[in-house]
Structure formats: C-alpha cells, structure tokens
N, C-alpha and C. Protein backbone atom coordinates (compact mmCIF):
# COMPACT_ATOMS: atom_id res chain seq x y z
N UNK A 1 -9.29 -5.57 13.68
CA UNK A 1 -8.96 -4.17 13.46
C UNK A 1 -7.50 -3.94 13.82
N UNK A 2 -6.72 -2.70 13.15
CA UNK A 2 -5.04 -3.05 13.48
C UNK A 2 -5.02 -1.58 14.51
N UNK A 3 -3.65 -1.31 14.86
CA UNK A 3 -3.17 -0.20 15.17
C UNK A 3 -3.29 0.45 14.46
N UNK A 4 -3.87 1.96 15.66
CA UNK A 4 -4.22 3.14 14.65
C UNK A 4 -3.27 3.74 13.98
N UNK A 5 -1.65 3.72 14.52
CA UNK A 5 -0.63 4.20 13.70
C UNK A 5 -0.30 2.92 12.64
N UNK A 6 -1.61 2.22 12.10
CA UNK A 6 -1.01 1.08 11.36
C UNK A 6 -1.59 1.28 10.16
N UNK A 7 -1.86 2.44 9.30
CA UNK A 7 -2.86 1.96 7.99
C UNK A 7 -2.22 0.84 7.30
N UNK A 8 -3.19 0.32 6.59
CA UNK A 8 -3.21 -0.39 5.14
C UNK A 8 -2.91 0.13 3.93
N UNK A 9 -1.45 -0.87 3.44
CA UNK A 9 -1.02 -0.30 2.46
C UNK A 9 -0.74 -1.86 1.51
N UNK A 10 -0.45 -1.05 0.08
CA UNK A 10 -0.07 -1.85 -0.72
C UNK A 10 1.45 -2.39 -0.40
N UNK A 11 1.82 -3.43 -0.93
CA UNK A 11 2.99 -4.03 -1.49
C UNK A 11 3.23 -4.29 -2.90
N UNK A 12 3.56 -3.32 -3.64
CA UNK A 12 3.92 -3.49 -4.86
C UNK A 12 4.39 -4.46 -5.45
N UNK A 13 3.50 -4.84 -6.17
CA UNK A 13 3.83 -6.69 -7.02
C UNK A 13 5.04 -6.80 -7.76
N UNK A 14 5.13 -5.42 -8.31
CA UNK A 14 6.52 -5.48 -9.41
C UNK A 14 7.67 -4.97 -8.81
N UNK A 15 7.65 -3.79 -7.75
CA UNK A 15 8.96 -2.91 -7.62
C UNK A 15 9.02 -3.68 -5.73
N UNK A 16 8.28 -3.89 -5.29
CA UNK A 16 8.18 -4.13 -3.86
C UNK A 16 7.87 -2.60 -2.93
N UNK A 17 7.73 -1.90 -3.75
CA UNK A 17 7.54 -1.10 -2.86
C UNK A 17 6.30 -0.94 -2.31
N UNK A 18 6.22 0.04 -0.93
CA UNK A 18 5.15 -0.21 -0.15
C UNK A 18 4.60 1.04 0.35
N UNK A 19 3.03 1.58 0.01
CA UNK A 19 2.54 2.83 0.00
C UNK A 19 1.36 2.83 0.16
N UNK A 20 0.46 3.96 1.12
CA UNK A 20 -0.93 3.90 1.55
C UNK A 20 -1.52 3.58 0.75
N UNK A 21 -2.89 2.52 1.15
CA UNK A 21 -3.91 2.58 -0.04
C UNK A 21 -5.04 3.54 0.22
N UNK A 22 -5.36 4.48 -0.76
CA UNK A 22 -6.55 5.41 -0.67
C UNK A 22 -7.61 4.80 -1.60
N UNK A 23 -8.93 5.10 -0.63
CA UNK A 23 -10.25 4.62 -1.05
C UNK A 23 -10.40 5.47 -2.01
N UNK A 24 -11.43 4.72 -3.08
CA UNK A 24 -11.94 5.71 -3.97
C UNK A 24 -11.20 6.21 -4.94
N UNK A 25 -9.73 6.04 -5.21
CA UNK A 25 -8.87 6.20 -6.44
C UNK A 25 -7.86 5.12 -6.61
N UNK A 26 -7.54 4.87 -8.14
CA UNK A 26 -6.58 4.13 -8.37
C UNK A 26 -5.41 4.17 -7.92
N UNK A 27 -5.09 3.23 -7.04
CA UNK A 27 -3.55 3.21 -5.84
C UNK A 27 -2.46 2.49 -6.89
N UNK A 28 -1.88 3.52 -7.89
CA UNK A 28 -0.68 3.35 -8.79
C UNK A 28 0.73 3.83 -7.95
N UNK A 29 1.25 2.70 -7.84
CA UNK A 29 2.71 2.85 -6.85
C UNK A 29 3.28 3.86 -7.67
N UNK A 30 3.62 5.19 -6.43
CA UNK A 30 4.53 5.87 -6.77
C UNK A 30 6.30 5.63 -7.44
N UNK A 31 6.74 4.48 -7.36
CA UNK A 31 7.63 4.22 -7.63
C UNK A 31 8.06 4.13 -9.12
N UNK A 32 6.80 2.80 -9.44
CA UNK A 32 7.17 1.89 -10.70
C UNK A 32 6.23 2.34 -11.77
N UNK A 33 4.78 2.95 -11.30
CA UNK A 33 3.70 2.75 -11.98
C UNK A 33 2.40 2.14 -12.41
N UNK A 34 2.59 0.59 -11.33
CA UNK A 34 1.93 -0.24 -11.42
C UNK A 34 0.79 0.40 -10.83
N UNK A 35 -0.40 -0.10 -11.13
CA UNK A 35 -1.47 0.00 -10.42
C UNK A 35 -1.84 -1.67 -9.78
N UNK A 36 -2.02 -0.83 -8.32
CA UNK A 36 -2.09 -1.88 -7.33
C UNK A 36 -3.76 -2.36 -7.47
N UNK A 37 -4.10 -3.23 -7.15
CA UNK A 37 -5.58 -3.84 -6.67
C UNK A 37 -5.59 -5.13 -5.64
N UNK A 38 -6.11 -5.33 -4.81
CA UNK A 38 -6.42 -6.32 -4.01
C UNK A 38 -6.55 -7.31 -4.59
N UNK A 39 -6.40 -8.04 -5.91
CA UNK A 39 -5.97 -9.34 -6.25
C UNK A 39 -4.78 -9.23 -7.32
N UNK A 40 -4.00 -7.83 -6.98
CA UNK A 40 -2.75 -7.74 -7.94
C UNK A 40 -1.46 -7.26 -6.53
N UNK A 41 -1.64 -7.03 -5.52
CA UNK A 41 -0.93 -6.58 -4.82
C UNK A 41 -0.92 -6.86 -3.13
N UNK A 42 -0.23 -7.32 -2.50
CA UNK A 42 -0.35 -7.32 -1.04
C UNK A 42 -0.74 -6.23 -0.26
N UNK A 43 -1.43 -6.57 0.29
CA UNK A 43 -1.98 -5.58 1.56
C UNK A 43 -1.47 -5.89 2.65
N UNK A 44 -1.14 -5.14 3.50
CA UNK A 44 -0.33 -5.18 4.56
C UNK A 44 -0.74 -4.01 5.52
N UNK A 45 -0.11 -3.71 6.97
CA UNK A 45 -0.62 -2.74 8.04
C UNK A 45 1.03 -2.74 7.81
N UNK A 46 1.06 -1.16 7.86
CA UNK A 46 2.41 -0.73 8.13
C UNK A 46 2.56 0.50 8.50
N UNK A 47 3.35 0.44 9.84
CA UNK A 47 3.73 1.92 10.53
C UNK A 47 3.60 3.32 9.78
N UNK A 48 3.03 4.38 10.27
CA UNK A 48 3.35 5.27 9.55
C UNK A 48 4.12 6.09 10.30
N UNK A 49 4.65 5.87 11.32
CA UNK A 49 5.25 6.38 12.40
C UNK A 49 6.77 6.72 12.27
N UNK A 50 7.80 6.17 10.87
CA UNK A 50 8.79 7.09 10.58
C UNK A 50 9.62 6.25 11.57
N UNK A 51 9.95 5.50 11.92
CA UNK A 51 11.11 4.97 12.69
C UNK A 51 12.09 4.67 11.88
C-alpha cells in the first residue's frame, strides 16, 4: 500500500505526461489525448502535494 499523499497515476506512453487515474472512466491524458490503460501506460504513485 503507498502514501496517502501518494495516489496512482498514469504515465503517458506518448506525451510523458503524468495524471490521476480515476476508477470507472476512461483515463485519456489531458495533454495529448491518449487514452491510458494498464497495459498501454505506466502506473506510478506520485505526490499530490504540489512541491
């Protein structure tokens, strides 16, 4: 289990960018467009804490 200021987010396969994943809807990176999935995109724990 990670830190609670740690959700799980994507890593965008095409643009790199990196953004919460929400259950239950298609997690299409705000950036590029891609739609992310767990065998198209990295998952990662990353701060949401704004440093």
């Amino acid at each position: 289990m990670g830190a609670d200021n740690a959700p799980l987010s994507f890593r965008c396969s095409r643009c790199g960018n990196t953004f919460r994943v929400e259950t239950g809807v298609d997690n299409i990176c705000p950036v590029c467009g891609f739609k992310c999935a767990p065998d198209k995109c990295r998952q990662m724990e990353s701060s949401d804490q704004g440093y």
